[in-house]
Protein backbone atom coordinates (compact mmCIF):
# COMPACT_ATOMS: atom_id res chain seq x y z
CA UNK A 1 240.03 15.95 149.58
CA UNK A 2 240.02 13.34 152.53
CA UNK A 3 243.34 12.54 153.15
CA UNK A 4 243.78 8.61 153.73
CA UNK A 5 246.04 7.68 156.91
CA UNK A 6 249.44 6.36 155.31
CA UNK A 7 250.23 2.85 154.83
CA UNK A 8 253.04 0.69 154.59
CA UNK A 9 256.47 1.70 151.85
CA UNK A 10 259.41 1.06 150.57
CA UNK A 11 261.59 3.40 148.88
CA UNK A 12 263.04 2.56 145.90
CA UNK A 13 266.90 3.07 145.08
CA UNK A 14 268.11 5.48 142.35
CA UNK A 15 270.06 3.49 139.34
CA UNK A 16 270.56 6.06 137.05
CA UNK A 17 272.60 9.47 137.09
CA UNK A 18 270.22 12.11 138.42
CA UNK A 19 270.06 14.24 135.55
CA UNK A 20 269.23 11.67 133.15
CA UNK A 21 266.54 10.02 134.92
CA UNK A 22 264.97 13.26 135.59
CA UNK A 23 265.26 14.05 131.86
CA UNK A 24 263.70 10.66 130.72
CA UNK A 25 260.98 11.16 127.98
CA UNK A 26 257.69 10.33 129.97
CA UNK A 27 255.84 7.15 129.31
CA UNK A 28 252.84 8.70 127.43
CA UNK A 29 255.53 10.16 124.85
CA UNK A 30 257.89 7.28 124.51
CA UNK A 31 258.84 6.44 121.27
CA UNK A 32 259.05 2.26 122.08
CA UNK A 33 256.01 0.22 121.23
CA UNK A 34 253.33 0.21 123.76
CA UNK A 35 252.14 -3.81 124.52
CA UNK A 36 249.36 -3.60 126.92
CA UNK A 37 248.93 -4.69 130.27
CA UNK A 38 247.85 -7.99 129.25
CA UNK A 39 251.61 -8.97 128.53
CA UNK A 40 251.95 -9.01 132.22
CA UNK A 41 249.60 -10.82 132.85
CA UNK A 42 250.82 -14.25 133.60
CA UNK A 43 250.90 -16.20 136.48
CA UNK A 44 254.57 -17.10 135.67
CA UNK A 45 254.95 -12.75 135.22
CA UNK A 46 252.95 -10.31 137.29
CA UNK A 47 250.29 -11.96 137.33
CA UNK A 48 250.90 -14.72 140.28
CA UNK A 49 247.67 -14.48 143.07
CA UNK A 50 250.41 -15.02 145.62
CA UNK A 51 254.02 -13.11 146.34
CA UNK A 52 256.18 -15.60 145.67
CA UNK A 53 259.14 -16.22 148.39
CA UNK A 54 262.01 -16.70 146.27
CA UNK A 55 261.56 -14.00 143.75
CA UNK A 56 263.22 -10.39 143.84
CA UNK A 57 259.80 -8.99 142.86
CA UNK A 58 256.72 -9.88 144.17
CA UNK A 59 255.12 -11.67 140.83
CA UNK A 60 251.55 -10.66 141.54
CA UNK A 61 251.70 -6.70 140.68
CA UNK A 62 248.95 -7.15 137.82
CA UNK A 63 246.87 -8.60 140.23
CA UNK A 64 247.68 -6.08 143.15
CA UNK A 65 247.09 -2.89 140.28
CA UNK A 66 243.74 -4.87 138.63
CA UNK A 67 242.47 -5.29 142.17
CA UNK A 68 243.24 -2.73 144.23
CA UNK A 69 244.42 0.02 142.17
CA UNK A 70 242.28 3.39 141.77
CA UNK A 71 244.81 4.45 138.29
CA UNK A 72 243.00 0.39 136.90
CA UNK A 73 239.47 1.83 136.96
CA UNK A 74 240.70 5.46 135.80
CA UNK A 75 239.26 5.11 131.81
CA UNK A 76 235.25 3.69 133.56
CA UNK A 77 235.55 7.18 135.04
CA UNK A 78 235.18 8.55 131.66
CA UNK A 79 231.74 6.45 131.24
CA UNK A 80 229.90 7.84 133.85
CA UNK A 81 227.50 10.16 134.13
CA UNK A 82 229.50 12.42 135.55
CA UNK A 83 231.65 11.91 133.33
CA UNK A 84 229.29 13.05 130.26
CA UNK A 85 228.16 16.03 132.18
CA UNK A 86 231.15 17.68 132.08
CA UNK A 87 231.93 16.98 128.64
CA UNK A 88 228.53 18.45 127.70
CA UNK A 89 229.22 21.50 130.19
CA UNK A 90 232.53 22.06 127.95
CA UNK A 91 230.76 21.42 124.57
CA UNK A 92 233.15 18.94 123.79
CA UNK A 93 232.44 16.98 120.67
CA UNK A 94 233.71 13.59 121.45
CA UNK A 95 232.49 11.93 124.26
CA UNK A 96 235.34 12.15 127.53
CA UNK A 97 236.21 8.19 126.59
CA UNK A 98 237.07 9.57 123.27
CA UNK A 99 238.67 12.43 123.78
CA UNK A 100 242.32 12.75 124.12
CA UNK A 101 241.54 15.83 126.56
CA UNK A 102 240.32 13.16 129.26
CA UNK A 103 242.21 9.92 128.10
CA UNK A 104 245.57 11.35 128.34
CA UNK A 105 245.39 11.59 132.18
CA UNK A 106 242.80 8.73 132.81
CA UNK A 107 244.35 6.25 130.81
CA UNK A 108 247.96 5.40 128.73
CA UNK A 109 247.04 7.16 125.69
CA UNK A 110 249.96 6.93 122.80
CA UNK A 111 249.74 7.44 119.63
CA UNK A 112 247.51 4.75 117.30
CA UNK A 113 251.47 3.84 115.39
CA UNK A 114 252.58 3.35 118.62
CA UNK A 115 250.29 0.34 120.00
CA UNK A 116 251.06 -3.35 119.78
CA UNK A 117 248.00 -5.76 118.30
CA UNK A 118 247.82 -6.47 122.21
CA UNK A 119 247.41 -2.95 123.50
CA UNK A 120 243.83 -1.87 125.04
CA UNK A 121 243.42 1.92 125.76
CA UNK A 122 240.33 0.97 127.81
CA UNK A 123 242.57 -0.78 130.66
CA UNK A 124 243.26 2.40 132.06
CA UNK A 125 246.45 4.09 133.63
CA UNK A 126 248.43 0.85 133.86
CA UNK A 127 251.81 -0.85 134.14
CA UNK A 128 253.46 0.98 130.81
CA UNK A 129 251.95 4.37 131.92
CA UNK A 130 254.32 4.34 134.90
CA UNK A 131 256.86 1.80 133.70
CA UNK A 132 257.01 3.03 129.99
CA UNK A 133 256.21 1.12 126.91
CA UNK A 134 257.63 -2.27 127.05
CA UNK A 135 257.94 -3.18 123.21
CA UNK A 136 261.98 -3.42 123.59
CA UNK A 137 261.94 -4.87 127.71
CA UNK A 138 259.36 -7.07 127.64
CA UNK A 139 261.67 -10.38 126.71
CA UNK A 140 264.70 -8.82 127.67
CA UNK A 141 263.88 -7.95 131.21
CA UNK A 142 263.55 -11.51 132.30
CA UNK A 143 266.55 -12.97 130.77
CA UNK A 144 269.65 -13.84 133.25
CA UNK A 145 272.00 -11.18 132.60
CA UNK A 146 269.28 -8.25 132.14
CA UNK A 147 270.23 -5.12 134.12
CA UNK A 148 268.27 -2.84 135.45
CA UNK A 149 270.51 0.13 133.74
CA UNK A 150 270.35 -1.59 130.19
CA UNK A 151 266.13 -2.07 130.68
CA UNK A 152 266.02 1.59 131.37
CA UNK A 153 268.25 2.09 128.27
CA UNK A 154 265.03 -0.21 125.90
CA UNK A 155 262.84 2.21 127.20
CA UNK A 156 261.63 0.98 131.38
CA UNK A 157 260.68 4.46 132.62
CA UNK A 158 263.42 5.00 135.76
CA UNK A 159 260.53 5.43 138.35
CA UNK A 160 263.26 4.40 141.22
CA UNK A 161 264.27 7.84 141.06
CA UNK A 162 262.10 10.44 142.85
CA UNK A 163 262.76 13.35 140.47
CA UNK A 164 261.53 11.29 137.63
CA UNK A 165 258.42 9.77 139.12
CA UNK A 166 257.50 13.01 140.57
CA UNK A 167 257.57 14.35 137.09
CA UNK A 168 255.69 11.68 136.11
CA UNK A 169 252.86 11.72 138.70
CA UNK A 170 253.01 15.28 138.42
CA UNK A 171 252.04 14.98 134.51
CA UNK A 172 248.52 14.33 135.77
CA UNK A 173 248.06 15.20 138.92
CA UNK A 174 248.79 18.67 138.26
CA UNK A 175 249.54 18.85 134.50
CA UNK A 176 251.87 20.38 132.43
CA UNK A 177 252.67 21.59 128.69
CA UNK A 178 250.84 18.79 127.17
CA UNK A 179 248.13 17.72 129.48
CA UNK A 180 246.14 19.79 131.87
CA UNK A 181 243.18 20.08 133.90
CA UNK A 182 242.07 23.71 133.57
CA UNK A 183 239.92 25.90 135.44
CA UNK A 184 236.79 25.96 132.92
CA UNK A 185 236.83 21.90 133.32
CA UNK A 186 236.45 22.25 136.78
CA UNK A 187 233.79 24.56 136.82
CA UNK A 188 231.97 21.90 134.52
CA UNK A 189 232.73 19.75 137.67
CA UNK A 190 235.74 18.08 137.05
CA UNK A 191 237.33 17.47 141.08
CA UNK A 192 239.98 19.96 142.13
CA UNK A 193 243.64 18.54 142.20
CA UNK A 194 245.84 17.43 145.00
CA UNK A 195 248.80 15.93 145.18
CA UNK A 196 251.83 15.38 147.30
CA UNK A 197 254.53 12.72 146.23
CA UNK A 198 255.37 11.19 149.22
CA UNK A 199 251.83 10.80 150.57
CA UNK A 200 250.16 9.81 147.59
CA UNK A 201 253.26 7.46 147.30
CA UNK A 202 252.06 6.07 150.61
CA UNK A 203 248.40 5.50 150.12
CA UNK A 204 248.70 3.34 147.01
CA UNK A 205 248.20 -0.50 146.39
CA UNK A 206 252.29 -1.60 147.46
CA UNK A 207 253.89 -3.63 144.76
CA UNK A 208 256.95 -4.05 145.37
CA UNK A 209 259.16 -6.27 148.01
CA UNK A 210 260.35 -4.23 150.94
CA UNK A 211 261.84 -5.78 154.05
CA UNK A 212 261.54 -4.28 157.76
CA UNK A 213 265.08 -2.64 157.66
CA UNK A 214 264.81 -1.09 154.39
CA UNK A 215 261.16 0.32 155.15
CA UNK A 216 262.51 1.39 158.72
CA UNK A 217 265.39 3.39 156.89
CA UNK A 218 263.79 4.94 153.96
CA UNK A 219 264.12 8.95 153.92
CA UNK A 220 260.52 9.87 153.05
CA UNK A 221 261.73 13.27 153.84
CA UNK A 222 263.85 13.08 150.82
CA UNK A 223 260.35 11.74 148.74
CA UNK A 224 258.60 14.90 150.12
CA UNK A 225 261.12 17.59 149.44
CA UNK A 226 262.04 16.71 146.04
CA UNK A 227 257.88 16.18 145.45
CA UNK A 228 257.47 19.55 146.75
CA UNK A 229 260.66 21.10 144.69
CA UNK A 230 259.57 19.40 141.15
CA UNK A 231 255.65 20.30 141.91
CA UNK A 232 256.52 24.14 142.87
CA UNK A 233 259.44 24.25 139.47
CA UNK A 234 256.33 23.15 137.67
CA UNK A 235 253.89 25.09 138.39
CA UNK A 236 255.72 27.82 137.54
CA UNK A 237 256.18 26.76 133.93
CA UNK A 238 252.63 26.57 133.75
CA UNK A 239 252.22 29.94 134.62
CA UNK A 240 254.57 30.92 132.24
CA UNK A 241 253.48 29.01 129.72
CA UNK A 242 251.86 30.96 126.77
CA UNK A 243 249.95 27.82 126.08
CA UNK A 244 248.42 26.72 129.74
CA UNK A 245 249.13 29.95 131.58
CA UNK A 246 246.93 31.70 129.90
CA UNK A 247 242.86 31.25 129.37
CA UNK A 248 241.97 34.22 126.97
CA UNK A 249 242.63 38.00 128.73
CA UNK A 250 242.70 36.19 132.01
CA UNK A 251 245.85 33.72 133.78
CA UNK A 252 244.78 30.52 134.01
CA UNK A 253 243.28 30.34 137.09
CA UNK A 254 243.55 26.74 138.36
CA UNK A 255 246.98 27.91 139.22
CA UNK A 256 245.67 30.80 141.73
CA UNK A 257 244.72 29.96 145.40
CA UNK A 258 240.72 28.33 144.81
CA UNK A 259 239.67 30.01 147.92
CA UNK A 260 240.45 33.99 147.07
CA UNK A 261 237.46 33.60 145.52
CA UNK A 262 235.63 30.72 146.21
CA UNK A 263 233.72 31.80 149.87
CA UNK A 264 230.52 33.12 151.07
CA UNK A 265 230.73 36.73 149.96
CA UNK A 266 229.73 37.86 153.47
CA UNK A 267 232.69 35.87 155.03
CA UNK A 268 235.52 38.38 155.30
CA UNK A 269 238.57 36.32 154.37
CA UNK A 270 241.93 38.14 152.26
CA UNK A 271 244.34 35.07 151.79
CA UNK A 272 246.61 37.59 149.31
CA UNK A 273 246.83 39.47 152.94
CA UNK A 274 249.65 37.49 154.25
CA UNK A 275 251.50 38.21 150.76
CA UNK A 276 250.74 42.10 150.74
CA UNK A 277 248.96 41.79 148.16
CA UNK A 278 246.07 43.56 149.59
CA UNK A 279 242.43 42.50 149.32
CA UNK A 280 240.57 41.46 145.96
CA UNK A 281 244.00 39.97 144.67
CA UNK A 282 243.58 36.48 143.60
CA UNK A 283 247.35 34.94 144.87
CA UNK A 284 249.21 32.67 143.20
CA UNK A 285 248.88 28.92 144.79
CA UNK A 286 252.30 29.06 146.62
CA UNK A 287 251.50 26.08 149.17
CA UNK A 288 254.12 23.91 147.51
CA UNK A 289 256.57 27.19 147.84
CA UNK A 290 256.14 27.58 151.56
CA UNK A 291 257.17 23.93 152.09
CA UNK A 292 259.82 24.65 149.86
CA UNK A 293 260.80 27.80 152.12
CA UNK A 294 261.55 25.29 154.86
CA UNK A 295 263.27 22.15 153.00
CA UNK A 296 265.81 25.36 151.50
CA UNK A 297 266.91 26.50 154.85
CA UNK A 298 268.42 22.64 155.36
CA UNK A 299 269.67 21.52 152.04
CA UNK A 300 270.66 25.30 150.95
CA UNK A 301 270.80 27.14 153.63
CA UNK A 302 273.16 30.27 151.71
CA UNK A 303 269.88 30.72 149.03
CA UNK A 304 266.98 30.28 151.32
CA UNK A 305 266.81 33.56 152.10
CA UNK A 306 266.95 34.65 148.67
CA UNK A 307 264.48 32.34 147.29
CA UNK A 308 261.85 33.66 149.71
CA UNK A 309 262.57 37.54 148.68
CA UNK A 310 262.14 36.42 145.05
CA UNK A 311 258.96 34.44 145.80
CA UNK A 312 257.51 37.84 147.78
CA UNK A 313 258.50 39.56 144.29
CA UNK A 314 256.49 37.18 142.86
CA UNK A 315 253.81 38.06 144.55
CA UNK A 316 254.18 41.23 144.62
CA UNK A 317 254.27 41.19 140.37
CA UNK A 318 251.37 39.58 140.07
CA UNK A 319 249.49 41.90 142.34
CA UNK A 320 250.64 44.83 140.88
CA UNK A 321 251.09 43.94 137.13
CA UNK A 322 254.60 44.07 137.31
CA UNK A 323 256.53 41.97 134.86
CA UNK A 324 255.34 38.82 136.88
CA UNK A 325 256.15 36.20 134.46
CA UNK A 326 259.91 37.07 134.07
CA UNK A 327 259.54 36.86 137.79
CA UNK A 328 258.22 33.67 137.76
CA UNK A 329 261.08 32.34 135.50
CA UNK A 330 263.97 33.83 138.23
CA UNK A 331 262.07 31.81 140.95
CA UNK A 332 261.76 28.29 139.20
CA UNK A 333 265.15 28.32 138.39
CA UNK A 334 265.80 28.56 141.98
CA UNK A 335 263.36 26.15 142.47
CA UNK A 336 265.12 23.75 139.49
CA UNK A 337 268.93 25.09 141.35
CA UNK A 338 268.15 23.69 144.63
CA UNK A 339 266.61 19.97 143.07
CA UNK A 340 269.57 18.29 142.66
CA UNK A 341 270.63 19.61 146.24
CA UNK A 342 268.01 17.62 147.82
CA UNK A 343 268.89 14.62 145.66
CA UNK A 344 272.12 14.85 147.50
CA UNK A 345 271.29 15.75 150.65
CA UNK A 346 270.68 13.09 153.93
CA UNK A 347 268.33 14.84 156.60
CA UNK A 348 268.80 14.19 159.90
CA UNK A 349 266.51 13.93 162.83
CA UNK A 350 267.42 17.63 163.47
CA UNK A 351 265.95 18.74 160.35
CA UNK A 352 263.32 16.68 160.40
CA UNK A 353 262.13 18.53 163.78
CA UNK A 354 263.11 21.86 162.64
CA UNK A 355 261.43 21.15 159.32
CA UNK A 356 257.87 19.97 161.60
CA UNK A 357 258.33 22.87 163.92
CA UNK A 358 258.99 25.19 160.94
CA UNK A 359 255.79 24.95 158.92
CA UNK A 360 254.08 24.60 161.99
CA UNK A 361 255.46 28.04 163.06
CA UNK A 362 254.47 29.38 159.52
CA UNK A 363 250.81 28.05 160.06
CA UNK A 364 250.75 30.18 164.03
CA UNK A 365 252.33 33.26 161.64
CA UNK A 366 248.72 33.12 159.38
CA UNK A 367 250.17 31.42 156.73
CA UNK A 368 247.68 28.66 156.11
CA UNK A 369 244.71 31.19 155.80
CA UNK A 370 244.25 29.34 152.54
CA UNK A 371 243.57 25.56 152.41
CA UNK A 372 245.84 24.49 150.06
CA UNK A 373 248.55 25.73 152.31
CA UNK A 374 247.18 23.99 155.28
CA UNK A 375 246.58 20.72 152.70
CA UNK A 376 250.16 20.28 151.83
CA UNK A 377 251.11 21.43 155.57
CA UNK A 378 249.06 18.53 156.96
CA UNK A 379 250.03 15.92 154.47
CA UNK A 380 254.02 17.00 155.02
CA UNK A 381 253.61 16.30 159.12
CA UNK A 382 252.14 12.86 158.77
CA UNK A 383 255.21 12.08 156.75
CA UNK A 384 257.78 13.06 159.39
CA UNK A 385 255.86 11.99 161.96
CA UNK A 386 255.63 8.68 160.58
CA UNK A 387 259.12 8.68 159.97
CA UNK A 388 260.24 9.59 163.41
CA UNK A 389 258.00 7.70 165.19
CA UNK A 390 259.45 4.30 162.92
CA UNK A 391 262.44 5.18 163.93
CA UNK A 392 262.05 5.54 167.72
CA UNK A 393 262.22 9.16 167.85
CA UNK A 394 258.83 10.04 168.56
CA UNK A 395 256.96 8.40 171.68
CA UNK A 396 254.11 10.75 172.49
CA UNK A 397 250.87 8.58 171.57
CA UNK A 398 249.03 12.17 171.99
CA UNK A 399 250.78 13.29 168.89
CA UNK A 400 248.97 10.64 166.83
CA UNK A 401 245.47 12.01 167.92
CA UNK A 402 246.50 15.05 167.59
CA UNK A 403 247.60 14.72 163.80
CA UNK A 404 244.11 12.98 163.31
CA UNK A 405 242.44 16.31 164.63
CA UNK A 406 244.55 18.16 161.68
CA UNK A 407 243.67 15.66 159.52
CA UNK A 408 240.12 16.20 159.84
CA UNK A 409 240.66 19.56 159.73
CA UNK A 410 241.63 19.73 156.23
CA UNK A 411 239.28 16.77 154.92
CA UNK A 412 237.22 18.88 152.94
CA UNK A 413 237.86 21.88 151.52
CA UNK A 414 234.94 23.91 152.16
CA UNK A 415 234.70 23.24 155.98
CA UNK A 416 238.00 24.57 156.24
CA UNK A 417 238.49 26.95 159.37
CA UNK A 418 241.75 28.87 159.69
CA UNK A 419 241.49 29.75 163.05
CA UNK A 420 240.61 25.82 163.98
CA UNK A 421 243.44 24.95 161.52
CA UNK A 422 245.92 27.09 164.02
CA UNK A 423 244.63 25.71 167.02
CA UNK A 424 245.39 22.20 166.12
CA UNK A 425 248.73 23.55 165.50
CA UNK A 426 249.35 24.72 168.54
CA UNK A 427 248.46 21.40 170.38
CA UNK A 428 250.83 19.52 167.40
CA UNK A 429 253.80 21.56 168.35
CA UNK A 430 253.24 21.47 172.37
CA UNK A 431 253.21 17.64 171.62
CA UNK A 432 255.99 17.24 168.83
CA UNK A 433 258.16 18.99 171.72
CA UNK A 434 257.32 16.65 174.29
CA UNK A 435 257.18 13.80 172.65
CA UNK A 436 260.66 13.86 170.60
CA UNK A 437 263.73 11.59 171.76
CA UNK A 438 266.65 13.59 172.87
């Protein structure tokens, strides 16, 4: 994956309890009447060509998502050759535009009884697939005394709160009980999966209004640690899932580290090493649970300890064929304990550096042999140093070129070099040091 350099972003701010937004029923599922993205449309809606300089909201998001938006073109993906190849490759008997397999993730996909006369699966991931199904908001939400609270209550998906929209992004980008992007279907070619919350947050077309302050003051370290709590709580499920964890007499692999096995046979590399798991073990991908490792020591500092002997149990039952599922199920509901502590929690500068300095440490301790350890490593540092250099607190220009060294050091997977990886470190934490604000 090349990771893009991070743009421009306002967070948005929670309106719900925590608990139910994070328990919302997710878009695709929704029992409300789908209308298409068409009902948006207008220039007097979303559909303006200009922001317009009165309005709360910006007016043009159909235009900014039709124009600019990757998740717009998502369904044409499922035309291509490509496309066709790996439905063949699968022996699938509908073609990928057809098949609920592909369109559930590249496009909004619900049930035929649940689609207006307006709706069009062919438009792709759009506005309802994030916002929910509109079929009770869509007149509602403009009148004067609509709420927020009482659109989410008609069915608005409450994407303002990170829990829920990382559950939400997660749907796809990693999959879960419904929906998932398996190991077979990326043999057949399908692209491996990435995803962090706060960075993929980041990258993406901006529609919504954001002024200086509130960009200068919003806690993407909150966006990453609950991104990295809800992706690591779900993964888990998956592998304990007797549907998706499971792909005949073997685990489902797409949940194991790609590169235990995925090398040059004559390259000596043991990535289930660092676990002792000893070599030949295929090891669980934990690269969301070592940023977890450090986010626990600040918001929970009493269980962090724990949660890291449970994961190394994990490990351990996997390796051995130790009860490792009942395992799993003691560590996500760690995992699931310590999500509502983040919600809560307001990090400081001072965990923001020991946070940086803490994964970097873990990388010079060998444990970003793996890439997808090193992936999620690099995309967490360009977050807080983003953050801390908005705010003032970072003034070393050196630590910019060096995060674009890291950056290219995990752009593709294949070229990855551990010992290159670690060296970059090392310059990154000489410069964090220097360059931080007492």
């Amino acid at each position: 994956m090349r990771i893009m350099f991070r743009l421009l972003f306002g967070a948005w701010a929670a309106a719900l309890p925590t608990a139910a937004a994070a328990a919302a029923t997710l878009p695709h599922y929704a029992p409300q009447q789908s209308v298409g993205a068409g009902t948006c449309a207008s220039s007097m809606c979303h559909g303006a060509i200009e922001p317009w300089k009165d309005s709360k909201v910006l007016q043009n998001e159909y235009v900014i998502w039709s124009r600019n938006d990757k998740h717009a073109r998502a369904y044409s993906v499922l035309l291509s050759a490509r496309s066709k190849d790996i439905a063949n490759r699968l022996g699938m008997k509908q073609p990928p535009h057809e098949a609920a397999v592909c369109v559930d993730c590249h496009a909004h996909n619900p049930a035929p009884e649940r689609r207006d006369d307006r709706f069009v699966v062919s438009d792709g991931v759009t506005c309802e697939a994030c916002h929910g199904p509109a079929g009770n908001w869509l007149k509602s939400h403009v009148e004067p005394n609509a709420t927020h609270a009482g659109n989410i209550a008609s069915g608005l998906y409450p994407a303002d709160n990170d829990v829920a929209r990382a559950r939400l992004c997660l749907s796809c980008h990693l999959g879960n009980e419904q929906k998932f992007v398996t190991h077979k279907m990326m043999a057949a070619g399908h692209p491996r999966m990435s995803f962090e919350l706060d960075t993929f947050t980041e990258i993406g077309p901006k529609h919504v209004r954001v002024d200086a302050d509130r960009h200068k003051r919003r806690d993407s370290a909150r966006t990453w640690a609950i991104g990295q709590a809800v992706a690591a709580e779900q993964l888990l499920g998956l592998l304990r899932s007797p549907k998706r964890g499971r792909d005949g007499l073997f685990p489902e692999l797409v949940l194991f580290d790609c590169h235990s096995c995925h090398h040059a046979m004559g390259e000596k590399r043991n990535t289930a090493a660092r676990v002792a798991a000893g070599p030949g073990v295929v090891r669980l991908n934990d690269s969301a649970l070592l940023m977890l490792r450090q986010i626990a020591r600040r918001v929970d500092a009493g269980r962090a300890q724990a949660l890291g002997q449970e994961v190394a149990r994990l490990h351990r039952s996997i390796a051995h064929g130790d009860d490792a599922l009942a395992q799993a199920r003691v560590v996500q509901d760690m995992v699931a304990a310590i999500i509502p502590r983040i919600e809560r929690y307001n990090f400081t500068t001072e965990d923001l550096r020991g946070m940086m300095l803490g994964i970097i440490d873990d990388g010079l301790a060998g444990q970003y042999v793996d890439y997808q350890g090193a992936e999620q490593a690099t995309m967490a540092m360009q977050g807080m140093v983003d953050f801390l250099r908005r705010q003032g607190l970072l003034r070393a220009p050196a630590v910019r070129r060096t995060m674009t060294k890291l950056l290219a050091a995990v752009a593709r997977d294949e070229k990855y070099q551990p010992a290159a990886f670690e060296q970059t470190l090392k310059e990154l934490r000489i410069e964090v040091e220097k360059g931080m604000v007492k």
